[in-house]
N, C-alpha and C. Protein backbone atom coordinates (compact mmCIF):
# COMPACT_ATOMS: atom_id res chain seq x y z
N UNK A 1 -132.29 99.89 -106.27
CA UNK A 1 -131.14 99.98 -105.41
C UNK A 1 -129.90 100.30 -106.24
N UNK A 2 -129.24 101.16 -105.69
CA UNK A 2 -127.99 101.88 -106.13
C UNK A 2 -126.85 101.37 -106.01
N UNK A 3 -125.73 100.59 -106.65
CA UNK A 3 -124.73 100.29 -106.30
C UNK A 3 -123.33 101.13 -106.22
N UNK A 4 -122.65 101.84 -105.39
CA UNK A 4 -121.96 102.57 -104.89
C UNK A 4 -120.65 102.40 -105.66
N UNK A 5 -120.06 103.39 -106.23
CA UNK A 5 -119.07 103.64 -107.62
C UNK A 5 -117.80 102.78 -107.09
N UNK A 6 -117.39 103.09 -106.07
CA UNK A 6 -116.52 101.73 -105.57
C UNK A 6 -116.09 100.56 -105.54
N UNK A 7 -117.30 100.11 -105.30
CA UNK A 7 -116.94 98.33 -105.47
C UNK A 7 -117.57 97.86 -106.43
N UNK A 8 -118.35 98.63 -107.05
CA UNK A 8 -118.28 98.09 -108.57
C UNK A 8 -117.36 98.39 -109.47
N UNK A 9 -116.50 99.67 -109.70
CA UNK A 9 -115.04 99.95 -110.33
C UNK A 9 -114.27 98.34 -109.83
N UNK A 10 -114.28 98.39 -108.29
CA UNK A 10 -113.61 97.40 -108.37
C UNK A 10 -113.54 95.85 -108.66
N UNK A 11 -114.69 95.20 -108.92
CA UNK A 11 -115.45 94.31 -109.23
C UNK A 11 -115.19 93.94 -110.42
N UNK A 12 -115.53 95.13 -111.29
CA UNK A 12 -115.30 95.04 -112.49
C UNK A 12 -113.74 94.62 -113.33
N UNK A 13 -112.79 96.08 -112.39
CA UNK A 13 -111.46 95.41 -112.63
C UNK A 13 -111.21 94.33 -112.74
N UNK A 14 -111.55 93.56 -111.26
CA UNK A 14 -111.05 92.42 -110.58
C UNK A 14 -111.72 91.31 -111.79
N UNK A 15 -112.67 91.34 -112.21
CA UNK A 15 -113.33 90.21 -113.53
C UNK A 15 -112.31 90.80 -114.37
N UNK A 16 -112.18 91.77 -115.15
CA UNK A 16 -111.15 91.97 -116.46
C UNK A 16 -109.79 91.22 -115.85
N UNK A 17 -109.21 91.42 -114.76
CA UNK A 17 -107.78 90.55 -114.92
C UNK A 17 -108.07 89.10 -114.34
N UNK A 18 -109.31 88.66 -114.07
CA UNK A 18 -109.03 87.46 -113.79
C UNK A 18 -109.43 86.88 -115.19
N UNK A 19 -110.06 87.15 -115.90
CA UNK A 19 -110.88 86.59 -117.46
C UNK A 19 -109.69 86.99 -118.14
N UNK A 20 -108.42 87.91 -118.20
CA UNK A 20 -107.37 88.55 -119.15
C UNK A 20 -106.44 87.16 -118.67
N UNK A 21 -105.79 86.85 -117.01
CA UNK A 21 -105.07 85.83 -117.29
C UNK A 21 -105.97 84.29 -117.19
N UNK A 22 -106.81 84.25 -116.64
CA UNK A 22 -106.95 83.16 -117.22
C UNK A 22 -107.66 82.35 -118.35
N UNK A 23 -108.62 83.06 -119.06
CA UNK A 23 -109.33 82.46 -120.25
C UNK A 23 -108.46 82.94 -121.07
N UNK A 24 -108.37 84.31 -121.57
CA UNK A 24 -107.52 85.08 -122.51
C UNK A 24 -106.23 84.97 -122.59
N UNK A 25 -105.56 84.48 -121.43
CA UNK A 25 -104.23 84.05 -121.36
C UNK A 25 -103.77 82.67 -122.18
N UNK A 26 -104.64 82.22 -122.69
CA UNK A 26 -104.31 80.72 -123.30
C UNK A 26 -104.35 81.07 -125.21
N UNK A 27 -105.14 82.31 -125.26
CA UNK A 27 -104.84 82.46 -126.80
C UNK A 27 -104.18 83.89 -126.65
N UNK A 28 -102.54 83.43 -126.74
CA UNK A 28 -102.03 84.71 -126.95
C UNK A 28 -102.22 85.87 -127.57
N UNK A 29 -101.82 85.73 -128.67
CA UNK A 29 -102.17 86.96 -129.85
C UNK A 29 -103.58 87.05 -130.18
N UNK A 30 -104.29 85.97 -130.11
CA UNK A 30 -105.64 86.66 -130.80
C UNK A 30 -106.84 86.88 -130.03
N UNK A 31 -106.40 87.62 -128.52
CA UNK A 31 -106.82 87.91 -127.12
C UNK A 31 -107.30 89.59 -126.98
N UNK A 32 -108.02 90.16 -126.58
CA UNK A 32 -108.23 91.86 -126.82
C UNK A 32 -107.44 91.74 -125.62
N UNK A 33 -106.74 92.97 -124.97
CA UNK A 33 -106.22 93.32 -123.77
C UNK A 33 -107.42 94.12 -122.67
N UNK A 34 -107.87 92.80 -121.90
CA UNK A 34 -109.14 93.79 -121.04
C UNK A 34 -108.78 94.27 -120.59
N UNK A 35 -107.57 94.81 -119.61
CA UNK A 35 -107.39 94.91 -118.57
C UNK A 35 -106.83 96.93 -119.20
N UNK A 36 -106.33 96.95 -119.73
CA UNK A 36 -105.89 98.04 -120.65
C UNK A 36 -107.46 98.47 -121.57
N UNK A 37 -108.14 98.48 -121.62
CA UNK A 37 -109.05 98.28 -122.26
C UNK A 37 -110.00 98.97 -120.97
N UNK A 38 -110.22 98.31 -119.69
CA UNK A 38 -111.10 98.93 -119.05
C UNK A 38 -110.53 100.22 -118.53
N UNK A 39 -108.89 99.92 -118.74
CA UNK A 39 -108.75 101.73 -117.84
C UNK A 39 -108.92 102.28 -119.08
N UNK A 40 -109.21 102.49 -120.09
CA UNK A 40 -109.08 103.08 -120.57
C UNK A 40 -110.68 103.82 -120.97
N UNK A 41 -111.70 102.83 -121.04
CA UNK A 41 -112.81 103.24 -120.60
C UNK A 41 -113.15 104.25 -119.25
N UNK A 42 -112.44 103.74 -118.54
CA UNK A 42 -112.89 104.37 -116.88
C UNK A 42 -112.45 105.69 -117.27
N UNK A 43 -111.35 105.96 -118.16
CA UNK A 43 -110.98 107.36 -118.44
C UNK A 43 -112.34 108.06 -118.83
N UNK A 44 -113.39 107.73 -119.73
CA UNK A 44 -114.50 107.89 -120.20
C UNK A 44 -115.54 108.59 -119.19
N UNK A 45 -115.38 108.13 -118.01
CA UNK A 45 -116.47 108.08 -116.70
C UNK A 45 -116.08 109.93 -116.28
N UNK A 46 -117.01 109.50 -115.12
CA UNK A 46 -116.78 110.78 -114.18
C UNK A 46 -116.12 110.36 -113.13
N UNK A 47 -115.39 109.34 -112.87
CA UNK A 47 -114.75 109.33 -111.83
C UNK A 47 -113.45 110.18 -112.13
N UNK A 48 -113.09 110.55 -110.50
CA UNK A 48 -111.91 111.71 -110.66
C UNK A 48 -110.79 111.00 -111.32
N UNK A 49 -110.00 112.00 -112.03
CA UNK A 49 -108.49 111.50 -112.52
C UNK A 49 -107.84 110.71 -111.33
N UNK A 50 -107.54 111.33 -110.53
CA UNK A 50 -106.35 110.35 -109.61
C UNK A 50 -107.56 109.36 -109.50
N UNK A 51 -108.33 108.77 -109.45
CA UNK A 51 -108.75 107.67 -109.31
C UNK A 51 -108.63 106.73 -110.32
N UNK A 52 -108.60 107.20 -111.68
CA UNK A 52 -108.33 106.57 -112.76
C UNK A 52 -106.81 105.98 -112.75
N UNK A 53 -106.02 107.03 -112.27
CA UNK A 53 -104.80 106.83 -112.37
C UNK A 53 -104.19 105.90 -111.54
N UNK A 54 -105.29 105.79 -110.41
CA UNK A 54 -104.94 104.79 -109.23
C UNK A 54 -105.47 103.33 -109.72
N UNK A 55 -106.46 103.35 -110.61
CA UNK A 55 -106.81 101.90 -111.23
C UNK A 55 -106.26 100.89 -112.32
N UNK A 56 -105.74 102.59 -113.39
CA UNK A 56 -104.33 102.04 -114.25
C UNK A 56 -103.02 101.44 -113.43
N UNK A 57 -102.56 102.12 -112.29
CA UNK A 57 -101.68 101.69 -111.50
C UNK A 57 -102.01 100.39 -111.19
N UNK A 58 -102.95 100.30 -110.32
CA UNK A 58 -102.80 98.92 -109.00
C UNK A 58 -103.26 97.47 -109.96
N UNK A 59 -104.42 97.77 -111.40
CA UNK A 59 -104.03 96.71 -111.86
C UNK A 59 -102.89 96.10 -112.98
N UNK A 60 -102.52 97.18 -113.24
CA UNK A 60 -100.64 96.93 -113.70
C UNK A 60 -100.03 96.39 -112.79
N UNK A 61 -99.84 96.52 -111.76
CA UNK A 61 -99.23 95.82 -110.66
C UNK A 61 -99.64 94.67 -110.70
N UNK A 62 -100.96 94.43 -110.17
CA UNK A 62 -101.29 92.98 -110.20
C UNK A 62 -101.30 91.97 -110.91
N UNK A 63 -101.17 92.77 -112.66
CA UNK A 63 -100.55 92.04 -113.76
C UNK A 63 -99.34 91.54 -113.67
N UNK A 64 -98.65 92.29 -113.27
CA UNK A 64 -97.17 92.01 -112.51
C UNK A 64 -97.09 91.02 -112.07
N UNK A 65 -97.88 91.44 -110.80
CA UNK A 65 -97.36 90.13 -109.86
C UNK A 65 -97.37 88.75 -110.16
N UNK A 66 -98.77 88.97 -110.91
CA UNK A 66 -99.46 87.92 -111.36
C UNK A 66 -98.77 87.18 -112.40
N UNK A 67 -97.58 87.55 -113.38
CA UNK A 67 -96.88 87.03 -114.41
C UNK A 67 -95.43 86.83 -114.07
N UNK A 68 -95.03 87.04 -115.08
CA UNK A 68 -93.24 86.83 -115.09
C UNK A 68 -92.64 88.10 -115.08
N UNK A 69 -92.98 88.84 -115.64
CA UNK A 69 -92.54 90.40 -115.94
C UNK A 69 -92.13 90.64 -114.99
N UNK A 70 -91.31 92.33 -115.52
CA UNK A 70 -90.68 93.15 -113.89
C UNK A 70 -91.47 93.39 -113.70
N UNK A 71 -91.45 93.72 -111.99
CA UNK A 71 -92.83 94.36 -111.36
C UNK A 71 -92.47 95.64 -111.32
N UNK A 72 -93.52 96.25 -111.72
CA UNK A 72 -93.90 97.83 -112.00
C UNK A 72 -94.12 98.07 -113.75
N UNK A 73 -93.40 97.16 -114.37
CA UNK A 73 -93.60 97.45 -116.17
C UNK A 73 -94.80 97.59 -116.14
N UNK A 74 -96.10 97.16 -116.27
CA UNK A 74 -97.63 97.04 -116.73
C UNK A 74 -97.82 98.23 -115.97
N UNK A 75 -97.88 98.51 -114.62
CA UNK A 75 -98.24 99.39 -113.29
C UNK A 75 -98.05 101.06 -114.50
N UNK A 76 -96.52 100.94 -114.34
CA UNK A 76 -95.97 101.94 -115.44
C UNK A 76 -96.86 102.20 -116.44
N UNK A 77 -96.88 101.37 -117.77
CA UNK A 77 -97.48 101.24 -119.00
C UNK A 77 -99.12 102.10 -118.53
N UNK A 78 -99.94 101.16 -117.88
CA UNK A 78 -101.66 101.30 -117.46
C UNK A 78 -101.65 102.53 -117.12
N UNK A 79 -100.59 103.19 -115.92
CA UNK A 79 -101.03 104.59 -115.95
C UNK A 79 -100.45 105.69 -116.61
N UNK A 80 -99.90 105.35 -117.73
CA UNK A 80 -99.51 106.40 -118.31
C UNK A 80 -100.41 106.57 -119.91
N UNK A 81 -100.97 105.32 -119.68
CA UNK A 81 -101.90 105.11 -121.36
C UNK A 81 -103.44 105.76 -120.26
N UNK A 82 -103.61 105.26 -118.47
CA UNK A 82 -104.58 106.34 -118.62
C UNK A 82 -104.67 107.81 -118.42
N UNK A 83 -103.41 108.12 -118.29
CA UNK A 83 -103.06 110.04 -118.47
C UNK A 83 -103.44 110.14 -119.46
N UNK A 84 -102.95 109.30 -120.77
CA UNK A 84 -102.93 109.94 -122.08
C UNK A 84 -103.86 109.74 -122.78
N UNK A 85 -105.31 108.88 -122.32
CA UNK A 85 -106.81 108.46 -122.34
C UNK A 85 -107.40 109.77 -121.60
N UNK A 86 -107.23 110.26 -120.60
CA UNK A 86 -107.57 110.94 -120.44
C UNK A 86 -107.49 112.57 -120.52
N UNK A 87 -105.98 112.96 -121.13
CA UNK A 87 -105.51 114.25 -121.93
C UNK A 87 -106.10 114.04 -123.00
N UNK A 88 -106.65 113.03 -123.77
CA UNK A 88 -107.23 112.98 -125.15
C UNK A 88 -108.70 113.00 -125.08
N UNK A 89 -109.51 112.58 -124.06
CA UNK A 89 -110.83 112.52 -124.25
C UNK A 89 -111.83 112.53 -125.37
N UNK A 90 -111.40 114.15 -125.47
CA UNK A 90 -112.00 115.10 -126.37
C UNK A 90 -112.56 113.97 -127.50
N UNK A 91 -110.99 113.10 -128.41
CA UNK A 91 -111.29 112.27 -129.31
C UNK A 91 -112.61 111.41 -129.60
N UNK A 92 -112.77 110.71 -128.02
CA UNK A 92 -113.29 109.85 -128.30
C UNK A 92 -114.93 109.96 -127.83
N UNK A 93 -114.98 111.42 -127.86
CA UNK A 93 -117.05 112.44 -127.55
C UNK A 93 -117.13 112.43 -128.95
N UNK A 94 -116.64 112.26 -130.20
CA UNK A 94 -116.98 112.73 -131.78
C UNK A 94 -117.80 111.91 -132.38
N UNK A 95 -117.58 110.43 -131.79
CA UNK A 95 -118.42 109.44 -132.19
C UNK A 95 -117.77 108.01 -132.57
N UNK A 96 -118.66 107.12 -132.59
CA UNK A 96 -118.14 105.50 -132.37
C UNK A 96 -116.70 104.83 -133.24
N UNK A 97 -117.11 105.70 -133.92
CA UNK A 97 -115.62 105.42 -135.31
C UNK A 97 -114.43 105.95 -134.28
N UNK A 98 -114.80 107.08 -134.27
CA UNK A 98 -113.38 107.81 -133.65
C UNK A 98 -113.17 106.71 -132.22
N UNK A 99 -114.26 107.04 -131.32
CA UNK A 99 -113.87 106.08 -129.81
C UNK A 99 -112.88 104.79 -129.93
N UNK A 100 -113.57 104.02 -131.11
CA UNK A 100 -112.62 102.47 -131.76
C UNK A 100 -111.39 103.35 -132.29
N UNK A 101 -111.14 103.91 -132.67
CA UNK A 101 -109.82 104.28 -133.31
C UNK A 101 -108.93 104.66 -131.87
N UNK A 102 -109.23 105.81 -131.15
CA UNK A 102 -109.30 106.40 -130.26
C UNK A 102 -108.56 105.07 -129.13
N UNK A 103 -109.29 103.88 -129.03
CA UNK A 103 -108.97 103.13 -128.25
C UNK A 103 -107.97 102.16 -128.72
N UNK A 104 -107.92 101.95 -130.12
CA UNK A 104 -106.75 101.40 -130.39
C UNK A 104 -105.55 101.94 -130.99
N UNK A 105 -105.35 103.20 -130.69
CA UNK A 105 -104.30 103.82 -130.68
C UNK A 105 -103.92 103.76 -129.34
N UNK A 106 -104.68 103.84 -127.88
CA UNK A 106 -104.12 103.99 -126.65
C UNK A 106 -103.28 103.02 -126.29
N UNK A 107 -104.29 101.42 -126.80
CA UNK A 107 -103.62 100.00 -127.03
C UNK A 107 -102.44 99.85 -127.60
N UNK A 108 -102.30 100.26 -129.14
CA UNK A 108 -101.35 100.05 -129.57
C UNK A 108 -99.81 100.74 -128.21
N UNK A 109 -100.47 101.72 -128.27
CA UNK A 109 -99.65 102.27 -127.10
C UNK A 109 -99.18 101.64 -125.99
N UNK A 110 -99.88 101.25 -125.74
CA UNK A 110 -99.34 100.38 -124.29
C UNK A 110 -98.51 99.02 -125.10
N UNK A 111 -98.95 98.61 -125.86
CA UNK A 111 -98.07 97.24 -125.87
C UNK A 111 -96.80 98.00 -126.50
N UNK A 112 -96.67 98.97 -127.19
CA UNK A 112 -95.08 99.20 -127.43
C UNK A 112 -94.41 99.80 -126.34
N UNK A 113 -94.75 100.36 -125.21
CA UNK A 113 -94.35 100.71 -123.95
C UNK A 113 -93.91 99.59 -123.60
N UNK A 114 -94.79 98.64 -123.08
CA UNK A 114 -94.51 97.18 -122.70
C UNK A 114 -93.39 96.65 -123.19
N UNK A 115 -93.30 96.62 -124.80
CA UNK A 115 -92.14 96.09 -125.49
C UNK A 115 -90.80 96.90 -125.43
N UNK A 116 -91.02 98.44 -125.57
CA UNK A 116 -90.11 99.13 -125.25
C UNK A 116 -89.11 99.22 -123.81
N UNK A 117 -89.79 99.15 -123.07
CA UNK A 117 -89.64 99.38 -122.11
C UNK A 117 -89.03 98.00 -120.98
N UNK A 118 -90.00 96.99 -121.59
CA UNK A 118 -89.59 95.17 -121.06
C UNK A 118 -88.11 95.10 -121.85
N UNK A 119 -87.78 95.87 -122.89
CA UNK A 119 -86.86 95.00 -123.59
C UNK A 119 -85.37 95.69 -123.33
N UNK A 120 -85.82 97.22 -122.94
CA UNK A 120 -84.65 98.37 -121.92
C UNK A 120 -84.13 97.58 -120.48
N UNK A 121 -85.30 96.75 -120.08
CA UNK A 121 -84.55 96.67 -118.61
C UNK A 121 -84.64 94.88 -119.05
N UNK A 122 -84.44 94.47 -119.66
CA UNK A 122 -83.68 92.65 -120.07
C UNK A 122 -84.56 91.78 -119.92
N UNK A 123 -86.20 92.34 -120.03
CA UNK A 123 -87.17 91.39 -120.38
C UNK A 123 -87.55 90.51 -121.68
N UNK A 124 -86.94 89.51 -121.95
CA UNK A 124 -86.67 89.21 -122.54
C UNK A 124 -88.11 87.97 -123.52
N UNK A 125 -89.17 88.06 -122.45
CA UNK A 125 -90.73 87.22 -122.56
C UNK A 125 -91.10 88.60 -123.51
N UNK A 126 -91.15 89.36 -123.36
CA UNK A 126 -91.81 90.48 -124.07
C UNK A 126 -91.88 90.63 -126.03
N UNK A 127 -90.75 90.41 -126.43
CA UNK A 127 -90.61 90.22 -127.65
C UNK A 127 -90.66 88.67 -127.86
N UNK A 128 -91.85 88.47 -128.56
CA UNK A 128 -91.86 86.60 -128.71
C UNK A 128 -91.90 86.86 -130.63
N UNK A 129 -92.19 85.54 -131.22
CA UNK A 129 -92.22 85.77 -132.72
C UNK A 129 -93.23 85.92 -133.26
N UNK A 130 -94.16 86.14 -132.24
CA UNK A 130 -95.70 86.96 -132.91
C UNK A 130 -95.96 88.02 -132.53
N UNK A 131 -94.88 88.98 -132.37
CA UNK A 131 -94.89 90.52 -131.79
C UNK A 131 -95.14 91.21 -132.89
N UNK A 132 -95.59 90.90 -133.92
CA UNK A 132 -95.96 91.73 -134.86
C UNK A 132 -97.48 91.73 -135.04
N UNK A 133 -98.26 90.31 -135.45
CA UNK A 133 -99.05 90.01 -135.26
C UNK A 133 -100.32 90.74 -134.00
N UNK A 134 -99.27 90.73 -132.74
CA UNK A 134 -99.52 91.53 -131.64
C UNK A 134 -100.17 92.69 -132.13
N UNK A 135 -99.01 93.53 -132.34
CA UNK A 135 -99.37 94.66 -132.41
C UNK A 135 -100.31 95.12 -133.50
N UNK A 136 -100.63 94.14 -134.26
CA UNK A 136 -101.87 94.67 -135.04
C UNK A 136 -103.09 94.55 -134.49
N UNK A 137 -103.21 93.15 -133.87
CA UNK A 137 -104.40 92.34 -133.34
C UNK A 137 -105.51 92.83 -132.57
N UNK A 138 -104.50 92.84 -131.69
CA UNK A 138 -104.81 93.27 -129.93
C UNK A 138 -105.32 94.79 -130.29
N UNK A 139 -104.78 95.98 -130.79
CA UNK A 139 -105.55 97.24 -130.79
C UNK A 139 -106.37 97.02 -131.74
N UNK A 140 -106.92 96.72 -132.71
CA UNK A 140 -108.03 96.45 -133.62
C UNK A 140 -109.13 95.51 -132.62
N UNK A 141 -108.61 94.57 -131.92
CA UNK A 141 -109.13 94.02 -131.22
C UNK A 141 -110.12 94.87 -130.32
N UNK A 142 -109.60 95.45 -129.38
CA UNK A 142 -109.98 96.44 -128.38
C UNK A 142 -110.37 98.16 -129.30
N UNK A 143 -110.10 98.22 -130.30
CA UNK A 143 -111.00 98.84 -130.89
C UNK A 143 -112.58 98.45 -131.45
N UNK A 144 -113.00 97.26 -131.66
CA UNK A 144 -114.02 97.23 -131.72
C UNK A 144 -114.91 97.11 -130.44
N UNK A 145 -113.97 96.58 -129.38
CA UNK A 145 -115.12 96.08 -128.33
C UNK A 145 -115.11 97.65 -127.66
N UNK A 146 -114.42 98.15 -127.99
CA UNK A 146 -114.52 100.00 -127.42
C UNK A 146 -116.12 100.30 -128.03
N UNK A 147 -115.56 100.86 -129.04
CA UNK A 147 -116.36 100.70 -130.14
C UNK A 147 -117.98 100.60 -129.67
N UNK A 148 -118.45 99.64 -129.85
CA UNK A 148 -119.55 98.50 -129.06
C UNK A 148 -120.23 98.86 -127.98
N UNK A 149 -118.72 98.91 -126.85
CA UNK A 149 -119.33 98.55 -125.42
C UNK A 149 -119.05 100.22 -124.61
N UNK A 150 -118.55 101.08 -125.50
CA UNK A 150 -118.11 102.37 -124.21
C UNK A 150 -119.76 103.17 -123.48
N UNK A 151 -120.39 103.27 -124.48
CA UNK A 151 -121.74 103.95 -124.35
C UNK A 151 -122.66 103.25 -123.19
N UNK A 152 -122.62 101.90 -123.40
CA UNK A 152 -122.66 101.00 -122.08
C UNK A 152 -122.00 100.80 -120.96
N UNK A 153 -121.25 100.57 -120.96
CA UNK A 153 -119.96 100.93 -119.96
C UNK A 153 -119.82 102.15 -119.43
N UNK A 154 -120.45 103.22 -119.79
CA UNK A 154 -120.11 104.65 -119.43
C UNK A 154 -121.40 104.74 -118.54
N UNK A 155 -122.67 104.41 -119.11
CA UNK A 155 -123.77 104.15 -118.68
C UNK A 155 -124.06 103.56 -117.44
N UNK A 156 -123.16 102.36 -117.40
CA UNK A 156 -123.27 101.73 -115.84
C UNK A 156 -122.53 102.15 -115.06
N UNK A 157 -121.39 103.00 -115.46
CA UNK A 157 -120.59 103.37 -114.11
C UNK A 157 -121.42 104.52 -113.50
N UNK A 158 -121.35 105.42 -115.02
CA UNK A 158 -121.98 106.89 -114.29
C UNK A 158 -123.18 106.88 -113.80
N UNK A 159 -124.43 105.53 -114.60
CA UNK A 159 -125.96 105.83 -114.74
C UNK A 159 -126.27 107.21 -114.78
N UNK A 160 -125.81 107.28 -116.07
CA UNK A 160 -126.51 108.39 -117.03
C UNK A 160 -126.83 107.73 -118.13
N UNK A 161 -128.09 107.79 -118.51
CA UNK A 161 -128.45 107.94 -119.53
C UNK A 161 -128.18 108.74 -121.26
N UNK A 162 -127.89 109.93 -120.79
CA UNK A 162 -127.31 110.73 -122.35
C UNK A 162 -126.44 111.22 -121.81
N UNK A 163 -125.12 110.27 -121.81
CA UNK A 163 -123.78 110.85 -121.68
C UNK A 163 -122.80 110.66 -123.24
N UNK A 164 -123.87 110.04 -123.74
CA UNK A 164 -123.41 109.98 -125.39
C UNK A 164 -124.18 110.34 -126.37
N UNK A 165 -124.05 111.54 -126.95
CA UNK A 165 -124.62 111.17 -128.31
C UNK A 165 -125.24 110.07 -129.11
N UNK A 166 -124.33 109.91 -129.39
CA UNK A 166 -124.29 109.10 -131.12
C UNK A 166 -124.61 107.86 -130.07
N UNK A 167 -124.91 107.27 -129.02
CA UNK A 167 -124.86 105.86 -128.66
C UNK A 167 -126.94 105.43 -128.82
């Protein structure tokens, strides 16, 4: 039996931000960012772009809502790291080294958006005194579980079998 690309995209989301704020939410810095992390995979899939773009969106939002932040910062951030996940692709078909690199450059990306951008409009939670730490962590972080898990992850959305090489 076949499970229909829909409500498992959404399923899946819906576990990454509930496991991002609430287990992962208690160890700040030394937390991977799932939620940034799966759009950025889904960029990987065959699902259409505006759909990607609609999943970076709505769970940025719900990060939103769900925190202190302005609402729309994350919404913002998620779909513009998955435009730029998905204008890059190319990178991350070369092989597992590159995909981990690949993914924590997108990361790194988003949290300086986040910081950039939280700290333009007077968010002031955004820069804490382990924002450095951050920004090393978290994309090394989500570079390995890229790394690891995309060939799988690509596997269950699309069920394909050789949609990777090197996996």
């Amino acid at each position: 039996m076949r499970i229909p690309k829909a409500p498992l995209v959404l399923t899946m989301m819906i576990l990454a931000i509930v496991v991002q704020t609430t287990l992962l939410g208690q160890v700040r810095s030394w937390a991977p960012d799932l939620v940034v992390l799966m759009v950025i995979l889904f960029a990987l899939t065959r699902i259409r772009a505006e759909f990607v773009l609609l999943i970076g969106f709505s769970s940025g939002l719900i990060l939103d809502l769900i925190g202190t932040s302005l609402i729309g910062l994350r919404a913002v951030v998620y779909t513009t790291v998955a435009y730029a996940a998905m204008r890059t692709i190319h990178y991350a078909e070369i092989g597992r080294v590159t995909m981990g690199l690949w993914a924590g450059v997108l990361t790194f990306m988003a949290l300086a958006l986040v910081i950039v951008l939280g700290t333009l409009f007077g968010q002031t939670n955004v820069v804490g005194p382990d924002v450095g730490s951050r920004m090393i962590v978290i994309p090394l972080l989500n570079a390995g579980l890229a790394a690891l898990s995309a060939p799988l992850f690509v596997r269950i959305v699309d069920r394909d079998t050789g949609i990777f090489g090197y996996s």
